[in-house]
Protein backbone atom coordinates (compact mmCIF):
# COMPACT_ATOMS: atom_id res chain seq x y z
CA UNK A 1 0.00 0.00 0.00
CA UNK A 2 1.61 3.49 -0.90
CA UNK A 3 2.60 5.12 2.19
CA UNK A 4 0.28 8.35 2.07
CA UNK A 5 -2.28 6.62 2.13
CA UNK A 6 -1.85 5.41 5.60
CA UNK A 7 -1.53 9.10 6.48
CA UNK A 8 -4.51 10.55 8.66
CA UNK A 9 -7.46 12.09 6.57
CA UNK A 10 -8.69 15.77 7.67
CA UNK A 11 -12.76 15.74 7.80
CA UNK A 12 -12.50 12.89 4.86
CA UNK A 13 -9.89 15.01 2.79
CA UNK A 14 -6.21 14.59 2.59
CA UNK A 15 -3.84 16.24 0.46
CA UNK A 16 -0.17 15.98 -0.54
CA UNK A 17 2.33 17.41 -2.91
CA UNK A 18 5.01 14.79 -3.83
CA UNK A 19 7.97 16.30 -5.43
CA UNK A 20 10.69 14.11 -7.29
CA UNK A 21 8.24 11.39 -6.68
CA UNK A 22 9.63 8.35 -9.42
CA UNK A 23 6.43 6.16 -8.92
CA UNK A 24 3.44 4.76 -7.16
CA UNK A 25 2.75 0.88 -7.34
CA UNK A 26 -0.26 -0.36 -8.68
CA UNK A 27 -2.72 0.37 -6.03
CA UNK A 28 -6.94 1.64 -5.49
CA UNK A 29 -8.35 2.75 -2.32
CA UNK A 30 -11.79 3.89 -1.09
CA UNK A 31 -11.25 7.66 -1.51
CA UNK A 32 -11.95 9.64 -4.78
CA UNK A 33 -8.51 10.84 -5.70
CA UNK A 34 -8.00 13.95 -7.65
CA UNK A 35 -4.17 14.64 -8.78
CA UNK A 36 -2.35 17.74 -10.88
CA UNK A 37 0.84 17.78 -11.99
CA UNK A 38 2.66 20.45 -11.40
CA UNK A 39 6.15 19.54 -12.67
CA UNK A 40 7.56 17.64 -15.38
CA UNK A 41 6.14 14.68 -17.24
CA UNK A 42 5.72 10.86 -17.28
CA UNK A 43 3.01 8.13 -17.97
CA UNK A 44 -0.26 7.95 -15.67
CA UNK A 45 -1.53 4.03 -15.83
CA UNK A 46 -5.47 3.80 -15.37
CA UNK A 47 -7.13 0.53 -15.49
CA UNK A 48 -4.33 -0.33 -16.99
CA UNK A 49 -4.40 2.29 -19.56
CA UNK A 50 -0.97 4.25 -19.97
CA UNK A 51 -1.13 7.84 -21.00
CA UNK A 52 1.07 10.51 -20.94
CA UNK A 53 1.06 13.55 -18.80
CA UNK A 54 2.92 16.30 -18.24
CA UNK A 55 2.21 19.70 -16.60
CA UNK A 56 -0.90 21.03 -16.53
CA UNK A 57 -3.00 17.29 -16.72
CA UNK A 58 -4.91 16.48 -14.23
CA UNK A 59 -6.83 13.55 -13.57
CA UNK A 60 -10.04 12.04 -10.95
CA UNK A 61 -9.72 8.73 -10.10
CA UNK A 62 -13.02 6.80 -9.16
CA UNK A 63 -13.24 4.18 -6.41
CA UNK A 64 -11.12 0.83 -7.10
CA UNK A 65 -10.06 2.14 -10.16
CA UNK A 66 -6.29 0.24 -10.13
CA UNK A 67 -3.91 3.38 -10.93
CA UNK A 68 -0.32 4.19 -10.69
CA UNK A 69 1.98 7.08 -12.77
CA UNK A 70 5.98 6.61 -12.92
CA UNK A 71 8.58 9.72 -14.09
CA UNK A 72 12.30 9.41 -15.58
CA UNK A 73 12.40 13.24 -14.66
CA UNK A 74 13.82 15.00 -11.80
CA UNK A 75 11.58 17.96 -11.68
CA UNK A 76 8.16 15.97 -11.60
CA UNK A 77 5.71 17.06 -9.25
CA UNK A 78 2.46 16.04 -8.75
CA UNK A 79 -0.36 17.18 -6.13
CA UNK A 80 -2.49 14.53 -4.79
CA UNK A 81 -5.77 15.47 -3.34
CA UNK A 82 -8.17 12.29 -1.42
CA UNK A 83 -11.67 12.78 -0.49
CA UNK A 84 -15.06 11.24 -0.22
CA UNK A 85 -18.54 11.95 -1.77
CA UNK A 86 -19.67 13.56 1.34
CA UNK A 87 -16.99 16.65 0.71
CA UNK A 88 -19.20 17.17 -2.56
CA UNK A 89 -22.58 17.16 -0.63
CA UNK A 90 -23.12 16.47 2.80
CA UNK A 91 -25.94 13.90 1.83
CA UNK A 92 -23.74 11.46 -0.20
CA UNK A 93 -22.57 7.88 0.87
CA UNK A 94 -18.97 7.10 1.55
CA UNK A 95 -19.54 4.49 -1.55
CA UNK A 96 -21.22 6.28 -3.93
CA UNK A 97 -19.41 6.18 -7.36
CA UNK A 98 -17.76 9.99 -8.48
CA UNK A 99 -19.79 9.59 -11.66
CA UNK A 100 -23.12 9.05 -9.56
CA UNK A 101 -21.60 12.25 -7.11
CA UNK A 102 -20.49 15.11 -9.65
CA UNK A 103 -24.13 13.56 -11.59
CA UNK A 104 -26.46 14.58 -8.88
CA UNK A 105 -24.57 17.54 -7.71
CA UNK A 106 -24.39 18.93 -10.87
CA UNK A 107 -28.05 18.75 -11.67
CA UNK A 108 -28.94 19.94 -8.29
CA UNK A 109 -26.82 23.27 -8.66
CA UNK A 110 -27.55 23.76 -12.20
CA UNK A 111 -30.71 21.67 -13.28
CA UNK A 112 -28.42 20.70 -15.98
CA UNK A 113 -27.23 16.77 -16.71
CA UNK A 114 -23.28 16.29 -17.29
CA UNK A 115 -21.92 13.93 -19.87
CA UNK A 116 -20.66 10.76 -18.42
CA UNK A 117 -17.97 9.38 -18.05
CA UNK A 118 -16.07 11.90 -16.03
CA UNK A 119 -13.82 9.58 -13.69
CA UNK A 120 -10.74 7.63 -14.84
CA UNK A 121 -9.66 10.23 -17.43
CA UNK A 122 -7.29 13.03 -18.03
CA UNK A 123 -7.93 16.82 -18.18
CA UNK A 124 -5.94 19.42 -19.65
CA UNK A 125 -6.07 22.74 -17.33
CA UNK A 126 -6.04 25.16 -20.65
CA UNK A 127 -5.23 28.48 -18.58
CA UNK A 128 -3.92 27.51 -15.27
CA UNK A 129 -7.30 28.47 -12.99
CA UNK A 130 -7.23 24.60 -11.77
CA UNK A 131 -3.72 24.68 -10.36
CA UNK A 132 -4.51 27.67 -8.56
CA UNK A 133 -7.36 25.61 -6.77
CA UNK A 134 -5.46 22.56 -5.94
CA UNK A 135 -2.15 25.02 -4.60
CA UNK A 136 -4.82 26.75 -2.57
CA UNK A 137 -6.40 23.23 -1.33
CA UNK A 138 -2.66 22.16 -0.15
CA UNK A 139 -2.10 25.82 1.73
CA UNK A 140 -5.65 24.78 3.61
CA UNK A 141 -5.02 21.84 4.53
CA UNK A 142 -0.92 22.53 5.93
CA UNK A 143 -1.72 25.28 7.52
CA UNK A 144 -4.80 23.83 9.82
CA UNK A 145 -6.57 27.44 10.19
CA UNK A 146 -10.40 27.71 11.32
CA UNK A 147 -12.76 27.07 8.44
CA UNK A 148 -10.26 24.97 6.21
CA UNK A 149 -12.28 21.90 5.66
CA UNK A 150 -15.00 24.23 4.16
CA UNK A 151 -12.62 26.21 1.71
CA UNK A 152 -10.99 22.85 0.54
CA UNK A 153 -14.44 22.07 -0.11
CA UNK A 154 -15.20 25.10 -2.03
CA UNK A 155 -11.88 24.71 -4.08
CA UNK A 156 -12.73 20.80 -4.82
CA UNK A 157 -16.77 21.60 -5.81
CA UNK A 158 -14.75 24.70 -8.09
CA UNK A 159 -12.82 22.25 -9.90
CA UNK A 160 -15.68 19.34 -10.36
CA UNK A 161 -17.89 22.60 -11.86
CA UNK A 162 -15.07 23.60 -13.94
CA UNK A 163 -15.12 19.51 -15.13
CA UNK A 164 -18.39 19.44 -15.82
CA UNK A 165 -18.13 22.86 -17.85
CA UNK A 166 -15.31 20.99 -20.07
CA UNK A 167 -17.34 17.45 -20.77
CA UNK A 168 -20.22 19.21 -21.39
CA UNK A 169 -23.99 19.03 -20.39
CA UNK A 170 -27.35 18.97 -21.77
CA UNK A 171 -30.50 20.89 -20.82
CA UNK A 172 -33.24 18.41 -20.73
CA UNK A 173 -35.57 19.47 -17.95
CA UNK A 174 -38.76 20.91 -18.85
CA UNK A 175 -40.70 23.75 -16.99
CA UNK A 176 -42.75 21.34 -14.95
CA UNK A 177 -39.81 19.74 -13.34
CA UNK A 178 -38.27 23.07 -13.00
CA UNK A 179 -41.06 24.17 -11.01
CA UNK A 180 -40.89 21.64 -8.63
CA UNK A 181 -37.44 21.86 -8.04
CA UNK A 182 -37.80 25.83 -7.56
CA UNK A 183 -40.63 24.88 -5.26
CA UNK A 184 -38.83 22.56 -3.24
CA UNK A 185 -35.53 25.10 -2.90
CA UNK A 186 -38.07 28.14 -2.05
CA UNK A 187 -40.31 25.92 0.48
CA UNK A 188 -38.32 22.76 1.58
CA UNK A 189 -38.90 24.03 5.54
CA UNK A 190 -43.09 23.60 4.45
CA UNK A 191 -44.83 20.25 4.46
CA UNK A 192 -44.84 19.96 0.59
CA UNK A 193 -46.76 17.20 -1.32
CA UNK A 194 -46.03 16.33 -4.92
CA UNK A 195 -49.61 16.14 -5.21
CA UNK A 196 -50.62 19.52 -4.30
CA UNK A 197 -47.67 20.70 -6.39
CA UNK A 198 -49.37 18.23 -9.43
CA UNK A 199 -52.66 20.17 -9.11
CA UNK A 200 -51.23 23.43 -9.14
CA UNK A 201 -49.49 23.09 -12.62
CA UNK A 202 -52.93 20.70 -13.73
CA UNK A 203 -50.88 17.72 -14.15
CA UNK A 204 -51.55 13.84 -12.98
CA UNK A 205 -49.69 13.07 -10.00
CA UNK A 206 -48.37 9.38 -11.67
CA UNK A 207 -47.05 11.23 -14.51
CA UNK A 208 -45.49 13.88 -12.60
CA UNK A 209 -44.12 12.12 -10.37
CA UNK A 210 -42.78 9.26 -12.84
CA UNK A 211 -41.47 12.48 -15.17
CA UNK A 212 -39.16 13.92 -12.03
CA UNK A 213 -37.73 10.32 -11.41
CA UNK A 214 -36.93 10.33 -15.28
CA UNK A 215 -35.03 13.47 -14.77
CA UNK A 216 -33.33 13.98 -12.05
CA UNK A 217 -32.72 10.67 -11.32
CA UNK A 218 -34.74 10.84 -7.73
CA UNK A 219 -37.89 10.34 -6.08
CA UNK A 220 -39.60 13.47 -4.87
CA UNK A 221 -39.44 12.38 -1.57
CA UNK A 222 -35.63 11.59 -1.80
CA UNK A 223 -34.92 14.83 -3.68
CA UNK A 224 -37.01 16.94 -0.94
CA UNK A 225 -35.26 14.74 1.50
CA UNK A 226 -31.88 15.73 0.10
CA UNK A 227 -32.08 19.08 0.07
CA UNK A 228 -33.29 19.58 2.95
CA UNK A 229 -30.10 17.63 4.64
CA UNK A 230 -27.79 19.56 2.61
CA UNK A 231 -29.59 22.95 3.98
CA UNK A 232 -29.12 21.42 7.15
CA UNK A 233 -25.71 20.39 6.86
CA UNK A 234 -24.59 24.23 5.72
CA UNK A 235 -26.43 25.68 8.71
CA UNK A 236 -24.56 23.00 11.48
CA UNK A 237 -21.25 24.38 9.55
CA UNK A 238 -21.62 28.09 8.98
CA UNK A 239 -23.44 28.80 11.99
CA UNK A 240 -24.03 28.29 15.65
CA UNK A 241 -27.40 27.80 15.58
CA UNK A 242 -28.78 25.43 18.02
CA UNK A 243 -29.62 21.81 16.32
CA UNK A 244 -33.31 21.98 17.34
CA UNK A 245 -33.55 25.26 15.13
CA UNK A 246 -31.67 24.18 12.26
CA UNK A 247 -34.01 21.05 12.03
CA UNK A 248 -37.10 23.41 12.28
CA UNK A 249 -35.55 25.41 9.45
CA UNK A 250 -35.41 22.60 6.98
CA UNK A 251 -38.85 20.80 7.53
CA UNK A 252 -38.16 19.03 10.84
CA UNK A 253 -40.49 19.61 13.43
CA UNK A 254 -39.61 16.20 15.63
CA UNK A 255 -35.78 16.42 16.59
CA UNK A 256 -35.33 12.34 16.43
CA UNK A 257 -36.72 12.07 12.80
CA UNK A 258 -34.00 14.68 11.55
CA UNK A 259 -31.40 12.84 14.04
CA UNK A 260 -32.64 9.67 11.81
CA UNK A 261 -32.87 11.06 8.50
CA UNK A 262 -30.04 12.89 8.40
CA UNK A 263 -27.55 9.99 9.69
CA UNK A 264 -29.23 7.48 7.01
CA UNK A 265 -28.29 9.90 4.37
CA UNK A 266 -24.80 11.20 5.90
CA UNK A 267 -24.07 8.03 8.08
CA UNK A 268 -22.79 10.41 11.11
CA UNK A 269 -25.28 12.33 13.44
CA UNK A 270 -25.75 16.15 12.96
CA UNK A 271 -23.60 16.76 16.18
CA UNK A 272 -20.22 14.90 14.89
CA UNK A 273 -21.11 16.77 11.65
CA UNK A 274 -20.97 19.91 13.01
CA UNK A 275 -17.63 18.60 14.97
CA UNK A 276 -15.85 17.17 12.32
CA UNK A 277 -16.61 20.48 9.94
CA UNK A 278 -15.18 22.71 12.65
CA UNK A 279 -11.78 20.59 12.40
């Protein structure tokens, strides 16, 4: 196993920058690895796939994707940057695939769909905006001020949007399922029903409900369920509101359902949250 990655993770992120670094074995891990070389150039090995890279190429890595990269140069330098799903959105599993992750997320901040596949390839950073990002994720992370886990955060969702901008997406929701979605942003801390939203536009609640699933990939429920975790999740880490209000603020009137909802869809309770984003 290569060494770092026995290193201790920081609020599920860890990053490195390995300078005159020959090789990695043949290895995968549980993480969602994002890497940029800085320096030099050699041969990045994917599935066993060899390309060449050189500075400026950067690359995601998916789960148990079986990677490696090996240099003849001195000056290679490459910036290695670990994380899971729930650095993208606070309501991801641990296992969920990156192509799944930047899927979802995408749609959710654009109500656009991105063209898979995104993991497992190579990226060419065309004016040098994405090695600013991943120099400003390693100052972060080494120099262990207040707020760092959320600013690596910002600079990882920066350079999955910037991805997503490069493979390109498609527009494909209609105004129906845009008006649910704006509904459920506007009103998630309301009791709302998909079939009182369904009578308001004079639709049939079987076809709009089978129509969102189509499109966003979720059930109403799930995607109102979602949203209002990842609401939730923003308020336990930019504020100090009390948990009881928070949960009242996204929908929650009974303290142990949000306790139960939001650990089945983050796997941690809204207290070690709020710990763990304050590291």
């Amino acid at each position: 196993m290569p060494t770092f990655l026995t290193k201790k993770f920081l609020g599920h992120i860890f990053v490195k920058e390995f300078v005159n670094h020959k090789s990695t074995e043949v290895h995968s891990h549980e993480y969602i690895e994002l890497a940029y070389v800085l320096e030099g150039d050699g041969t990045s090995v994917i599935n066993g796939i060899n390309e060449p890279i050189k500075a400026g190429n950067f690359y995601i890595i998916d789960y148990n994707s079986t990677h490696s990269y090996f240099s003849e140069k001195k000056d290679f330098k490459i910036l290695n940057c670990l994380f899971s799903p729930q650095i993208i959105d606070s309501s991801f599993k641990n296992d969920m695939s990156f192509d799944d992750a930047i899927a979802a997320y995408f749609f959710r901040i654009s109500g656009r769909h991105i063209k898979l596949p995104v993991a497992d390839r190579l990226y060419y950073d065309e004016t040098g905006e994405i090695r600013t990002l991943f120099v400003n994720m390693l100052k972060e992370y080494n120099g262990g001020e207040a707020g760092n886990i959320e600013l690596i955060r910002y600079y990882i969702r920066s350079v999955l949007i910037n991805i997503a901008r490069t493979v390109g997406s498609s527009n494909e929701v209609d105004k129906d399922i845009k008006f649910v979605i704006d509904r459920i942003r506007e009103r998630c801390n309301e009791n709302i029903l998909l079939s009182d939203i369904a009578d308001e536009i004079h639709c049939s609640l079987p076809y709009l409900s089978e129509k969102f699933k189509t499109q966003t990939g979720m059930t109403f429920t799930k995607y109102l369920k979602t949203t209002r975790i990842e609401k939730a999740a923003s308020l336990l880490s930019a504020t100090d509101m009390t948990i009881e209000k928070i949960a009242e603020q996204v929908g929650y009137n009974d303290i142990k359902t949000f306790y139960l909802v939001f650990k089945q869809m983050t796997d941690i309770t809204p207290k070690q949250y709020r710990k763990n984003s304050k590291l």
